[in-house]
PDB file of N, CA and C in Angstrom:
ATOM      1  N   UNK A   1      84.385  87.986 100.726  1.00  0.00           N
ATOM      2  CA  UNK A   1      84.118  88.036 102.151  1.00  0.00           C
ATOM      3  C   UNK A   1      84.931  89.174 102.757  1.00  0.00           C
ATOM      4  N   UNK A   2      84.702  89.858 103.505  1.00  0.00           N
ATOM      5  CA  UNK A   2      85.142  90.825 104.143  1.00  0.00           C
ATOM      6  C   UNK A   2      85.220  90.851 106.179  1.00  0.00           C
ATOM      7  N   UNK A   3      86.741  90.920 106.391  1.00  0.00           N
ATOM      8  CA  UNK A   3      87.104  90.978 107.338  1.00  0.00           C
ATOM      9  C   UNK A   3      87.148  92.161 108.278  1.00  0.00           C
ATOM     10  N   UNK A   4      86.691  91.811 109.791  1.00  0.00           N
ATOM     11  CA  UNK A   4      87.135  93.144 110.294  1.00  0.00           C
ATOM     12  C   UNK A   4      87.612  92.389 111.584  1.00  0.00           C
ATOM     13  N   UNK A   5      88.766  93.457 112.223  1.00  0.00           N
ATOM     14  CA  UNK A   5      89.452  93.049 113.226  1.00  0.00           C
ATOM     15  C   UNK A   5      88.955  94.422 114.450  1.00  0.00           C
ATOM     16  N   UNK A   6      87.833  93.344 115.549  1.00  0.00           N
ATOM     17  CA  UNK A   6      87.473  94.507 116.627  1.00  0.00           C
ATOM     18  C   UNK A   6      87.534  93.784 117.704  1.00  0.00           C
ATOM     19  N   UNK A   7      88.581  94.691 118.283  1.00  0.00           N
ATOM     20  CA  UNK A   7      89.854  94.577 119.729  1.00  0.00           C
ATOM     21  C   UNK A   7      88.760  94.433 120.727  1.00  0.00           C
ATOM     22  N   UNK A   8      87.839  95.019 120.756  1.00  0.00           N
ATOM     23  CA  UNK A   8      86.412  95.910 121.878  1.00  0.00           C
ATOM     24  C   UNK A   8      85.668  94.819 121.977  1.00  0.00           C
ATOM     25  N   UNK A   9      85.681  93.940 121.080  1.00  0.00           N
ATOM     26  CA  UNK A   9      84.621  92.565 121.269  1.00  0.00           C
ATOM     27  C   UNK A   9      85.420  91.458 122.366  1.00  0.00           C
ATOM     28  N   UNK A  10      84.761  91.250 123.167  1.00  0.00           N
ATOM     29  CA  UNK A  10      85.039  90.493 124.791  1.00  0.00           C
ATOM     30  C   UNK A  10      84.230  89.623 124.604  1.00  0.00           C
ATOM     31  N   UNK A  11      82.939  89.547 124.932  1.00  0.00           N
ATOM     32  CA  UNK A  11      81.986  88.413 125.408  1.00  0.00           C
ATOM     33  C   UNK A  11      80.427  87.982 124.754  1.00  0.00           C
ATOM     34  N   UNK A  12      80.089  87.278 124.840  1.00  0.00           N
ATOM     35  CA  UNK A  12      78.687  86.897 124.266  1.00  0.00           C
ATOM     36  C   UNK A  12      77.509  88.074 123.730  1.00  0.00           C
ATOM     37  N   UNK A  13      77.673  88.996 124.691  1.00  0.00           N
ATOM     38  CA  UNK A  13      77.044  90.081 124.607  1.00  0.00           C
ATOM     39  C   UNK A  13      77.070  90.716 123.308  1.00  0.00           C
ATOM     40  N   UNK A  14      78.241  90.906 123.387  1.00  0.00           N
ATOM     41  CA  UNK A  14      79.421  91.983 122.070  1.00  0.00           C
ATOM     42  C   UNK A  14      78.917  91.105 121.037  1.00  0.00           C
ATOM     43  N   UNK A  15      79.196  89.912 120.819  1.00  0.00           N
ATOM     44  CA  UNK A  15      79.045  89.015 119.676  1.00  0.00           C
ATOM     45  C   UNK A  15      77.257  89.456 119.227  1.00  0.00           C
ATOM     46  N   UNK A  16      76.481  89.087 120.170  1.00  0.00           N
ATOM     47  CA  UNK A  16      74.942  89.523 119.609  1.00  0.00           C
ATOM     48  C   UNK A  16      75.015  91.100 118.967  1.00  0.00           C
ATOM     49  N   UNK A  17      75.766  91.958 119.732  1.00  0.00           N
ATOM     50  CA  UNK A  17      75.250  92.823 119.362  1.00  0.00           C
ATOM     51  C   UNK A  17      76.275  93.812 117.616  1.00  0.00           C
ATOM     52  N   UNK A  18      77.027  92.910 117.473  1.00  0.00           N
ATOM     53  CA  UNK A  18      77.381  93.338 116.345  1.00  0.00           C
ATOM     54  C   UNK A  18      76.771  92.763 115.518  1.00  0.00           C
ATOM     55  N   UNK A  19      76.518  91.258 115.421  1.00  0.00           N
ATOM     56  CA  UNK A  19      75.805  91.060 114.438  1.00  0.00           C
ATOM     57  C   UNK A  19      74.022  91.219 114.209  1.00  0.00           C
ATOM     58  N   UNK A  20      73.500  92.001 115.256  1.00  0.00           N
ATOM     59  CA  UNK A  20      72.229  92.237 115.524  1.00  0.00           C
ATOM     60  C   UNK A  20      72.697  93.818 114.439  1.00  0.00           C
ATOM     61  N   UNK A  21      73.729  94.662 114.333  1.00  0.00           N
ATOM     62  CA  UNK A  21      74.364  95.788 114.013  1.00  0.00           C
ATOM     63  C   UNK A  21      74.148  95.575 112.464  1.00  0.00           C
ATOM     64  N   UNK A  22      75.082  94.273 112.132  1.00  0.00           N
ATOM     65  CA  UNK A  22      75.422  93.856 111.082  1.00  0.00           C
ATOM     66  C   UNK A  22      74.371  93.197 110.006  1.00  0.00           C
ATOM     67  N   UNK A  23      73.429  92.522 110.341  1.00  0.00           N
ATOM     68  CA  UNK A  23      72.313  92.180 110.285  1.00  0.00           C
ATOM     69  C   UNK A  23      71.130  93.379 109.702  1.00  0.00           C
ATOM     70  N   UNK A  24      71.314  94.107 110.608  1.00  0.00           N
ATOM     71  CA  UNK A  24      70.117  95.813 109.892  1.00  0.00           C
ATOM     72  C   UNK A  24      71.076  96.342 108.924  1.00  0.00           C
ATOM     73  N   UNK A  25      72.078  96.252 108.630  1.00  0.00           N
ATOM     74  CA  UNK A  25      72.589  96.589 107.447  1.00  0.00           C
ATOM     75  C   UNK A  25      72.690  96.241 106.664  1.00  0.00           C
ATOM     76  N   UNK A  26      72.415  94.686 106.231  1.00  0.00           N
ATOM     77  CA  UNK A  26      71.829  93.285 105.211  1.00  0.00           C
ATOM     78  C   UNK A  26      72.049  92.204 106.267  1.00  0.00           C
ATOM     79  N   UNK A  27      70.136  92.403 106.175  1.00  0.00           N
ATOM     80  CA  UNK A  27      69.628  91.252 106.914  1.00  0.00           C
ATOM     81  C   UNK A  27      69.841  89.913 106.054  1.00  0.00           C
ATOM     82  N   UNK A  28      70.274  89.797 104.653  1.00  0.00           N
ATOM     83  CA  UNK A  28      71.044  88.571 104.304  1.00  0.00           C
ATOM     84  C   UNK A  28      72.650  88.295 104.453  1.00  0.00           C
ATOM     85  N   UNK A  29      72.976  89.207 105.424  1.00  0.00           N
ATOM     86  CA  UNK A  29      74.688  88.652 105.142  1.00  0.00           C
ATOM     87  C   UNK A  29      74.280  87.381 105.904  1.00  0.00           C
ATOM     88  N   UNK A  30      75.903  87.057 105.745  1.00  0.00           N
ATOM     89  CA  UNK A  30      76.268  85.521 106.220  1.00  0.00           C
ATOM     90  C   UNK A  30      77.228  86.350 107.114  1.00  0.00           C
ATOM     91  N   UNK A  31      77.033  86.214 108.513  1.00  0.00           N
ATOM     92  CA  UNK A  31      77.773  86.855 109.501  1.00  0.00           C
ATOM     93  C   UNK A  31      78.583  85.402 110.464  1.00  0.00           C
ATOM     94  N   UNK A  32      80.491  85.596 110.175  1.00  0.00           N
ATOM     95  CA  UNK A  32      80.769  84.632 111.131  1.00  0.00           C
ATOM     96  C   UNK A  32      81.868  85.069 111.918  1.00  0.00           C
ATOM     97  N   UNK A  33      81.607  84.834 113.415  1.00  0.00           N
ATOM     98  CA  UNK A  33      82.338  85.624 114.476  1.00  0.00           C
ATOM     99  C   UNK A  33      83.548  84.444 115.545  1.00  0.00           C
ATOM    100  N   UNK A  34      84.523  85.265 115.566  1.00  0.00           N
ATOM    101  CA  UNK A  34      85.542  84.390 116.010  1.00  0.00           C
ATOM    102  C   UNK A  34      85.634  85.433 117.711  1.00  0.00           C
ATOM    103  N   UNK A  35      84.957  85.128 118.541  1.00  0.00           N
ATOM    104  CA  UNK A  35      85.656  86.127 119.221  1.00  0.00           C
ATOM    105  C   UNK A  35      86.998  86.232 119.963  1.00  0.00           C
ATOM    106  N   UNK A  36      88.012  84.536 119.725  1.00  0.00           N
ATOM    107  CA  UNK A  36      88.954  84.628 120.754  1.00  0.00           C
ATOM    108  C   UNK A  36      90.117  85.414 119.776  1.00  0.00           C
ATOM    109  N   UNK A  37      89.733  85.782 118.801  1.00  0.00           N
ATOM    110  CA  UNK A  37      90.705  86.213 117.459  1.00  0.00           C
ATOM    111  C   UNK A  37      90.273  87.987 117.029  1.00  0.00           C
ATOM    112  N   UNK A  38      89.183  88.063 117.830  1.00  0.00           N
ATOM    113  CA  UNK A  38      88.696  88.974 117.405  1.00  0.00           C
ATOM    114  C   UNK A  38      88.522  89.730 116.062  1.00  0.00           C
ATOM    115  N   UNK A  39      87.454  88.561 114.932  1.00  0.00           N
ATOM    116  CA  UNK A  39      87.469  88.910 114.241  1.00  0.00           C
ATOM    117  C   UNK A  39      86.204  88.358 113.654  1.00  0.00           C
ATOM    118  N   UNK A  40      85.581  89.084 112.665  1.00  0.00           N
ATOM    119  CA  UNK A  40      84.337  89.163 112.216  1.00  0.00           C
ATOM    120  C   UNK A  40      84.338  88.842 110.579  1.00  0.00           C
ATOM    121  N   UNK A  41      84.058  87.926 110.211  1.00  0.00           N
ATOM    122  CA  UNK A  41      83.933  88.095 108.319  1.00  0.00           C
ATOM    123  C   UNK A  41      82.436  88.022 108.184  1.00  0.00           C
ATOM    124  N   UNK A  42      82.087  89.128 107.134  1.00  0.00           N
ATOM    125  CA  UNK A  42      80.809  88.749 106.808  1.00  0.00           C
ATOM    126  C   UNK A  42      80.612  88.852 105.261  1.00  0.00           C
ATOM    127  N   UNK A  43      79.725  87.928 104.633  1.00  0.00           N
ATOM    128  CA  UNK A  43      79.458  88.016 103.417  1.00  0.00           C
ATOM    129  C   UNK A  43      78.185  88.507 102.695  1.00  0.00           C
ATOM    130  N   UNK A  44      78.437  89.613 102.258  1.00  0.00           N
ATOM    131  CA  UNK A  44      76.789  90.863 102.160  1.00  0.00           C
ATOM    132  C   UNK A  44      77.081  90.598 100.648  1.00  0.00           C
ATOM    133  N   UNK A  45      75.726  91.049 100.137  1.00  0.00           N
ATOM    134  CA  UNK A  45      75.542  90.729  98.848  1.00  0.00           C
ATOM    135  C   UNK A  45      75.313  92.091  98.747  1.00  0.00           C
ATOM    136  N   UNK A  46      74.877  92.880  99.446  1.00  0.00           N
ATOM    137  CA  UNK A  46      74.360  94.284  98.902  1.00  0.00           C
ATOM    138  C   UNK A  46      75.002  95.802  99.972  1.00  0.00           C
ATOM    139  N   UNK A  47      75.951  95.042 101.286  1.00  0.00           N
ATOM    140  CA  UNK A  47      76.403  96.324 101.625  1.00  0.00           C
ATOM    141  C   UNK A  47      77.867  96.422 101.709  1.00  0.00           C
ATOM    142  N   UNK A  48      78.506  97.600 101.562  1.00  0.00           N
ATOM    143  CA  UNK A  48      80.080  96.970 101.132  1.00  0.00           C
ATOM    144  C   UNK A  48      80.627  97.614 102.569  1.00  0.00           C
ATOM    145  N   UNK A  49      82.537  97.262 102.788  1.00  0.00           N
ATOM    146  CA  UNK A  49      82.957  97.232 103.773  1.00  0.00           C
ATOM    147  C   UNK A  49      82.522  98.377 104.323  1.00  0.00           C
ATOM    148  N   UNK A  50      82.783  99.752 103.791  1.00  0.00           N
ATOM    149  CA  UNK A  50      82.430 101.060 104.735  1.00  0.00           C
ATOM    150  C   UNK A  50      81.479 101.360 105.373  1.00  0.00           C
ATOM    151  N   UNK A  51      79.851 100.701 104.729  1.00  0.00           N
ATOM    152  CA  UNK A  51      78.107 100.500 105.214  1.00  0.00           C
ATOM    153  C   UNK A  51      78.749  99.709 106.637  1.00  0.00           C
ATOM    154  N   UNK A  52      79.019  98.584 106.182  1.00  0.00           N
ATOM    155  CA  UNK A  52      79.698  97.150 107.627  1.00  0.00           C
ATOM    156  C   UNK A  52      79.826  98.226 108.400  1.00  0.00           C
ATOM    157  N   UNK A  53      81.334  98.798 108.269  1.00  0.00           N
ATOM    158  CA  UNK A  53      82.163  98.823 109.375  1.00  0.00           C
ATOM    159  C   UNK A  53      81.459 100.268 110.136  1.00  0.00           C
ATOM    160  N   UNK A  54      80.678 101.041 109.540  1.00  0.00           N
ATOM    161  CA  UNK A  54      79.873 102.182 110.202  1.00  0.00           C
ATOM    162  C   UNK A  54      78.961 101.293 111.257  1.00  0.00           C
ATOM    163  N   UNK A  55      78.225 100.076 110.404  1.00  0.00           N
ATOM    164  CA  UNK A  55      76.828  99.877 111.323  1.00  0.00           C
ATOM    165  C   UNK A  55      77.736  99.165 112.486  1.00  0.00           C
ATOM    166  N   UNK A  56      78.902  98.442 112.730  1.00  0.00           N
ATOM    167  CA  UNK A  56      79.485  97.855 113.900  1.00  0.00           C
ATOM    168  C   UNK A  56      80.122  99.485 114.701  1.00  0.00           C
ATOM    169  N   UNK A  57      80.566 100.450 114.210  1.00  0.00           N
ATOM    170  CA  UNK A  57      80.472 101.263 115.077  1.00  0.00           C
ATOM    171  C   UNK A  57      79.569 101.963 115.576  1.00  0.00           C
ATOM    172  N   UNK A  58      78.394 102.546 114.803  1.00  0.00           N
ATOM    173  CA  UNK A  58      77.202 102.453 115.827  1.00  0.00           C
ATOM    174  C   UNK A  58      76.778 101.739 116.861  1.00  0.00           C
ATOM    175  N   UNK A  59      77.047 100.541 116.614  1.00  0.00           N
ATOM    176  CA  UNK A  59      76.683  99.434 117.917  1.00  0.00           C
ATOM    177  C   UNK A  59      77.679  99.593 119.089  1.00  0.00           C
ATOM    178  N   UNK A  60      78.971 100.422 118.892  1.00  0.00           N
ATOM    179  CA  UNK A  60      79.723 101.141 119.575  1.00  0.00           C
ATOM    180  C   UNK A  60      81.011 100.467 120.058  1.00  0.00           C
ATOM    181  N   UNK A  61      81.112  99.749 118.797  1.00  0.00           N
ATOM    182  CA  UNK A  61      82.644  99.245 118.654  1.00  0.00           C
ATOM    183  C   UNK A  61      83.528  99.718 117.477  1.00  0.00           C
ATOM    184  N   UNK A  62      85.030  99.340 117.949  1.00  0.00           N
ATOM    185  CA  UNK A  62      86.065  99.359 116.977  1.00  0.00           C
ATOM    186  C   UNK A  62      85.541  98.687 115.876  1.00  0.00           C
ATOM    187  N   UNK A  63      85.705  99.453 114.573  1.00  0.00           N
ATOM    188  CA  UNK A  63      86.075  98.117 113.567  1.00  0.00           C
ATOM    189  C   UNK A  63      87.129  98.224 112.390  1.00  0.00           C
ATOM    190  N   UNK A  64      88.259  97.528 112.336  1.00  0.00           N
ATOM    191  CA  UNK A  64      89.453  97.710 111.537  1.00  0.00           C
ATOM    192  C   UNK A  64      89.216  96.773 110.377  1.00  0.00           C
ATOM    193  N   UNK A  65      88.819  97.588 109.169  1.00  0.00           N
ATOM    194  CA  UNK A  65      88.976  96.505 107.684  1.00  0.00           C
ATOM    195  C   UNK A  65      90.390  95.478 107.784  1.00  0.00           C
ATOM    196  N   UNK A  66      90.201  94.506 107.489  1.00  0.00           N
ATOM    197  CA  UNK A  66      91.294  93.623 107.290  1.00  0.00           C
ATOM    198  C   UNK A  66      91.450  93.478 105.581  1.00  0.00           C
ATOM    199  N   UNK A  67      92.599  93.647 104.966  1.00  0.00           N
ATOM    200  CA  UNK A  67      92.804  92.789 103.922  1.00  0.00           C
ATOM    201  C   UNK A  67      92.236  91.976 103.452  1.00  0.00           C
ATOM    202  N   UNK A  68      91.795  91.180 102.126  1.00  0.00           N
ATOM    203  CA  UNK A  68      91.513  89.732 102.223  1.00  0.00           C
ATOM    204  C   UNK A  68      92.528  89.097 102.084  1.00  0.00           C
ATOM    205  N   UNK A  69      92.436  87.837 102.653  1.00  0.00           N
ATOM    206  CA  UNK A  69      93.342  86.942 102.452  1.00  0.00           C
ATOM    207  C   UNK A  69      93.533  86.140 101.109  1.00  0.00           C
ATOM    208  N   UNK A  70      94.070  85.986 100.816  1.00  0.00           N
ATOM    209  CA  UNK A  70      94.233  85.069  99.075  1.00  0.00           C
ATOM    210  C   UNK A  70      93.615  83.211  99.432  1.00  0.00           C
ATOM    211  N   UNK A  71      93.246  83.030  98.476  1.00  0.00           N
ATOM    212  CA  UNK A  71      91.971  81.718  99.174  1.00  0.00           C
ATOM    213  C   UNK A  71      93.657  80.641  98.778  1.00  0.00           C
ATOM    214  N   UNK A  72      93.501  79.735  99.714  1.00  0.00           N
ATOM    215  CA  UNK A  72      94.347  78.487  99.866  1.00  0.00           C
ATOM    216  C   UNK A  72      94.396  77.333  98.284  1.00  0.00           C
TER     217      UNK A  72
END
Protein backbone atom coordinates (compact mmCIF):
# COMPACT_ATOMS: atom_id res chain seq x y z
CA UNK A 1 0.00 0.00 0.00
CA UNK A 2 1.33 3.25 -0.65
CA UNK A 3 1.03 6.47 1.26
CA UNK A 4 0.89 10.03 0.41
CA UNK A 5 0.79 12.97 2.71
CA UNK A 6 -1.24 16.14 0.85
CA UNK A 7 -1.29 19.32 3.12
CA UNK A 8 -3.67 21.05 0.02
CA UNK A 9 -6.50 18.54 0.67
CA UNK A 10 -9.27 20.62 2.87
CA UNK A 11 -12.72 19.49 1.97
CA UNK A 12 -15.10 17.08 0.23
CA UNK A 13 -14.34 18.55 -2.97
CA UNK A 14 -10.45 17.82 -2.78
CA UNK A 15 -11.29 14.27 -1.59
CA UNK A 16 -13.47 13.58 -5.03
CA UNK A 17 -11.15 15.02 -6.92
CA UNK A 18 -8.01 13.16 -6.12
CA UNK A 19 -9.42 10.11 -6.20
CA UNK A 20 -11.44 10.83 -9.47
CA UNK A 21 -7.21 11.71 -10.34
CA UNK A 22 -6.27 8.52 -8.80
CA UNK A 23 -8.80 6.36 -10.23
CA UNK A 24 -7.74 7.31 -14.25
CA UNK A 25 -4.52 6.13 -13.27
CA UNK A 26 -5.88 2.48 -12.13
CA UNK A 27 -9.33 2.48 -12.24
CA UNK A 28 -8.79 -0.73 -9.91
CA UNK A 29 -6.92 0.81 -7.05
CA UNK A 30 -8.40 0.56 -3.70
CA UNK A 31 -8.30 4.31 -2.86
CA UNK A 32 -8.63 5.27 1.08
CA UNK A 33 -8.74 8.93 2.19
CA UNK A 34 -8.29 10.33 5.66
CA UNK A 35 -8.77 13.92 5.18
CA UNK A 36 -8.42 15.21 8.87
CA UNK A 37 -4.73 13.55 8.66
CA UNK A 38 -4.25 14.40 5.39
CA UNK A 39 -3.46 11.42 3.98
CA UNK A 40 -4.22 9.14 1.11
CA UNK A 41 -3.17 5.23 0.84
CA UNK A 42 -3.93 3.59 -2.20
CA UNK A 43 -3.51 0.06 -3.32
CA UNK A 44 -2.79 -0.21 -7.34
CA UNK A 45 -1.98 -3.36 -8.75
CA UNK A 46 -0.56 -1.86 -11.88
CA UNK A 47 0.57 1.88 -11.16
CA UNK A 48 3.47 2.56 -8.86
CA UNK A 49 4.08 5.55 -6.41
CA UNK A 50 5.61 8.10 -9.06
CA UNK A 51 2.37 7.30 -11.91
CA UNK A 52 0.10 8.09 -8.20
CA UNK A 53 1.76 10.91 -7.09
CA UNK A 54 1.98 12.73 -10.81
CA UNK A 55 -1.85 11.92 -11.49
CA UNK A 56 -2.74 13.71 -7.77
CA UNK A 57 -0.65 16.56 -8.98
CA UNK A 58 -2.31 17.07 -12.09
CA UNK A 59 -5.51 17.28 -10.23
CA UNK A 60 -3.44 20.17 -8.73
CA UNK A 61 -2.33 19.10 -5.47
CA UNK A 62 0.68 18.47 -3.22
CA UNK A 63 1.63 14.97 -2.99
CA UNK A 64 4.48 13.78 -0.50
CA UNK A 65 5.38 9.82 -0.74
CA UNK A 66 5.24 8.60 2.77
CA UNK A 67 7.35 5.66 3.89
CA UNK A 68 5.54 2.47 4.56
CA UNK A 69 4.85 1.72 7.74
CA UNK A 70 5.95 -1.86 9.04
CA UNK A 71 2.46 -3.88 9.45
CA UNK A 72 1.61 -4.33 13.40
Amino acid sequence: MLTFEINDMTCGHCVSAITKALKAADPAAKVHIDLASHRVQVESASADAEELADAIRDAGYSAMPLPPTPAA
